[in-house]
N, C-alpha and C. Protein backbone atom coordinates (compact mmCIF):
# COMPACT_ATOMS: atom_id res chain seq x y z
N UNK A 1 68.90 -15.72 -10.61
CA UNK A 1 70.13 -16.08 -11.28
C UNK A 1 71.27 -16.15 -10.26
N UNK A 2 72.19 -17.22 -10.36
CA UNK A 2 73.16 -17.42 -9.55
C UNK A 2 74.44 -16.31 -9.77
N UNK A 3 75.11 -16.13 -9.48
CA UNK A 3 76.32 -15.14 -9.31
C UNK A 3 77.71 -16.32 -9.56
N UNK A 4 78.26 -16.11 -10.71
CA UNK A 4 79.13 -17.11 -10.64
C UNK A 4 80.53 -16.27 -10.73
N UNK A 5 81.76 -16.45 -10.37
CA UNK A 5 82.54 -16.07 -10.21
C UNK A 5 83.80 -16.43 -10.99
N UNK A 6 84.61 -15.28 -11.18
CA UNK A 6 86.51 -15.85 -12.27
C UNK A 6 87.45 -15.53 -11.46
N UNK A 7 88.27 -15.99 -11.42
CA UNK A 7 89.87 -15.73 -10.14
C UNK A 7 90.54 -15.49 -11.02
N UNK A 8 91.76 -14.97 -10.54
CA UNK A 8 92.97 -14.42 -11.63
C UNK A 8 94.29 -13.97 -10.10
N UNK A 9 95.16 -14.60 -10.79
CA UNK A 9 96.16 -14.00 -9.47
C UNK A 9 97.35 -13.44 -10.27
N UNK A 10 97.91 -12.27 -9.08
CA UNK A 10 98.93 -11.75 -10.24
C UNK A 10 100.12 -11.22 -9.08
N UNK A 11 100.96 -10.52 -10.19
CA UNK A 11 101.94 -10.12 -8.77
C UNK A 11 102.05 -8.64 -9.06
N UNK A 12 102.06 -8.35 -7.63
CA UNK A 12 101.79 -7.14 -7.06
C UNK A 12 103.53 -6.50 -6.51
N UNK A 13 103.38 -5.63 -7.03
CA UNK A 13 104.48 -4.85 -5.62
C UNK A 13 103.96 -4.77 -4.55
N UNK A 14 104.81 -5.43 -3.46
CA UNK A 14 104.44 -5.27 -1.85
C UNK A 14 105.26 -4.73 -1.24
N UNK A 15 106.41 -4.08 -1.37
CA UNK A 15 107.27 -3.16 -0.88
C UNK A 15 107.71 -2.16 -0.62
N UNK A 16 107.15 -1.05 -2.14
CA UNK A 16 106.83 0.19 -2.26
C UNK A 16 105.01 0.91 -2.17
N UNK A 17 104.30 0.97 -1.05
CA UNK A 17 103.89 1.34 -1.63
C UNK A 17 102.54 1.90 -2.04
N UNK A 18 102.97 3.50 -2.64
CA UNK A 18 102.32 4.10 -4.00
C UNK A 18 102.71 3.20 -4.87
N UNK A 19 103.74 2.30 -5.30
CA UNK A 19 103.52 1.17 -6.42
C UNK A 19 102.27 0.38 -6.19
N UNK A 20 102.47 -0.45 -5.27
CA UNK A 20 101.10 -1.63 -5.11
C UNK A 20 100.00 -0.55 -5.19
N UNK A 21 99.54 0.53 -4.38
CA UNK A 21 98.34 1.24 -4.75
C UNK A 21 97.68 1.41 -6.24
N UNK A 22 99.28 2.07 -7.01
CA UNK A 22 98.96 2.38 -8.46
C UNK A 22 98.59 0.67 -9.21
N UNK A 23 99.32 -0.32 -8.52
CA UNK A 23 99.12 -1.47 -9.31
C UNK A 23 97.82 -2.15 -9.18
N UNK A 24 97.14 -1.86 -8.05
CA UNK A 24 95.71 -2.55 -7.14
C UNK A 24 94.63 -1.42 -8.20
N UNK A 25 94.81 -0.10 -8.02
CA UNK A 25 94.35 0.61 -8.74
C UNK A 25 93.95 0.33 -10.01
N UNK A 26 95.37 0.17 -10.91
CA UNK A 26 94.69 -0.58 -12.02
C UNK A 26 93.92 -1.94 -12.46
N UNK A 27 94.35 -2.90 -11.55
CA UNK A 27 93.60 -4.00 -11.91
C UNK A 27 91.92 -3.83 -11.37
N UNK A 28 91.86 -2.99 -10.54
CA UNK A 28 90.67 -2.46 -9.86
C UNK A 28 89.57 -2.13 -11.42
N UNK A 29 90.42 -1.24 -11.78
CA UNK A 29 89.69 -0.65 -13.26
C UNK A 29 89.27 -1.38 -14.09
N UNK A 30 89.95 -3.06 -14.03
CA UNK A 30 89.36 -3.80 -15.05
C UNK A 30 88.49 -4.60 -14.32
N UNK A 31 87.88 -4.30 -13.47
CA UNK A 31 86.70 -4.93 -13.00
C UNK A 31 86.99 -5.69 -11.77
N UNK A 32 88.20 -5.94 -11.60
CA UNK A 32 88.64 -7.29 -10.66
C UNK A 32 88.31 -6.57 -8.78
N UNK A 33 87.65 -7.19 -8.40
CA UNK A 33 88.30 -7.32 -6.87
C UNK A 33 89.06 -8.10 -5.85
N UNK A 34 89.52 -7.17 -5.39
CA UNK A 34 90.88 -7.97 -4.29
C UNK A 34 90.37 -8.65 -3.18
N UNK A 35 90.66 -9.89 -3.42
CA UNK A 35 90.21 -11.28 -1.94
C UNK A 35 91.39 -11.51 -0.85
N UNK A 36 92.70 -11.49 -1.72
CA UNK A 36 93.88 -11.45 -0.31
C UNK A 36 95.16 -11.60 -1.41
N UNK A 37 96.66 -11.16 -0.24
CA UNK A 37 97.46 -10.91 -0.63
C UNK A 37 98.13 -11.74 0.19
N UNK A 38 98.64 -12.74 -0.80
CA UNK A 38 99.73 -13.67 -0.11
C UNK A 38 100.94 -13.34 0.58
N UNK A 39 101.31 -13.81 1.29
CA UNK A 39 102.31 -13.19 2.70
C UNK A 39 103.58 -14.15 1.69
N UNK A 40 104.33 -13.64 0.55
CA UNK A 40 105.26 -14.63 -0.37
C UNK A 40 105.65 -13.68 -1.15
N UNK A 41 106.34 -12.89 -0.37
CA UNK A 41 107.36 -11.20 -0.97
C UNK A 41 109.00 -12.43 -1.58
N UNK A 42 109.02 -11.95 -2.92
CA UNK A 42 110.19 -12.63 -3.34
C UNK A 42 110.95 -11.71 -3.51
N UNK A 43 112.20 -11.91 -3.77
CA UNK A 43 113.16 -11.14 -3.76
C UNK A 43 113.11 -10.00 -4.57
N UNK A 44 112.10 -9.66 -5.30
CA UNK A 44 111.78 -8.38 -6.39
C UNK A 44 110.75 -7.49 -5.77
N UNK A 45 110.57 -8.32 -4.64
CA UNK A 45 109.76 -7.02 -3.61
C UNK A 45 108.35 -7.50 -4.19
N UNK A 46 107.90 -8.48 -4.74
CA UNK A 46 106.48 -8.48 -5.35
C UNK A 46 105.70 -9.73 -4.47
N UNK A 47 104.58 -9.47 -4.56
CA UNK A 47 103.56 -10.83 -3.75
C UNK A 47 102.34 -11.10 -4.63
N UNK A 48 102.12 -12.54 -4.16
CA UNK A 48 100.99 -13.03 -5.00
C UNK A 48 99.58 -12.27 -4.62
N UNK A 49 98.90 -12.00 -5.30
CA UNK A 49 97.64 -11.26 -5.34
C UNK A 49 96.59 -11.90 -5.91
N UNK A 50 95.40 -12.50 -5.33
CA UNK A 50 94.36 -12.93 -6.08
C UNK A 50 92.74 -12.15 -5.75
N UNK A 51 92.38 -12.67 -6.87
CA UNK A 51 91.21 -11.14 -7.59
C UNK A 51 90.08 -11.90 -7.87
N UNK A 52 88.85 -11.16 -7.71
CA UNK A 52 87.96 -12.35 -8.66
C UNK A 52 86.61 -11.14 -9.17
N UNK A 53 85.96 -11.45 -10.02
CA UNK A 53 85.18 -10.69 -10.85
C UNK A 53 83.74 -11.57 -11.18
N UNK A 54 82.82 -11.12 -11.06
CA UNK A 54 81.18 -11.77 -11.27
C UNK A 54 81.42 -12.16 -13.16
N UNK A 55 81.65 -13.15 -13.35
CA UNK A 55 81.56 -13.93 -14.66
C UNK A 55 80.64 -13.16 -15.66
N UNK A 56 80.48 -12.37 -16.80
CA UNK A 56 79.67 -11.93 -17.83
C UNK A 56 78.54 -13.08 -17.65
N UNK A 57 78.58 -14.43 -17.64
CA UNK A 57 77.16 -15.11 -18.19
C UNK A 57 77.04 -16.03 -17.54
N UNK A 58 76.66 -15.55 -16.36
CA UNK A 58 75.82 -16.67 -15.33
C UNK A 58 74.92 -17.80 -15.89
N UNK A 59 74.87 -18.76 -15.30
CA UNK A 59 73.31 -19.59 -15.67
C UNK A 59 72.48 -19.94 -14.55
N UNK A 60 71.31 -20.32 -14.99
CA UNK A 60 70.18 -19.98 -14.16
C UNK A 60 70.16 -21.16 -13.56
N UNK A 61 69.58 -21.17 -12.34
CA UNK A 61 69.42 -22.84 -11.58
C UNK A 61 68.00 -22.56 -11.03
């Protein structure tokens, strides 16, 4: 069975941080893993973050 994959990007605190930890932390919990953190700190101190997770229902090839 192939391994198929879901992305999801979100924003992260990149300024403080025990914030980004606690925030990586939680998205961690919902299954997601972290692929990279965009170097695009906006003025709220936050950066783009994208994640990706093994899809519930692969199909077979």
């Amino acid at each position: 069975m192939m391994k198929l994959w879901e992305y999801d990007s979100r924003k992260i605190h990149a300024v403080h941080m025990p914030q980004q930890m606690s925030d990586l932390e939680k998205i961690g919990n919902e299954g997601w893993e972290l692929v990279l953190i965009k170097d695009d700190i906006d003025d709220n101190g936050t950066a783009t973050a994208i994640f990706k997770k093994e899809k519930k229902y692969a199909t077979e090839e």
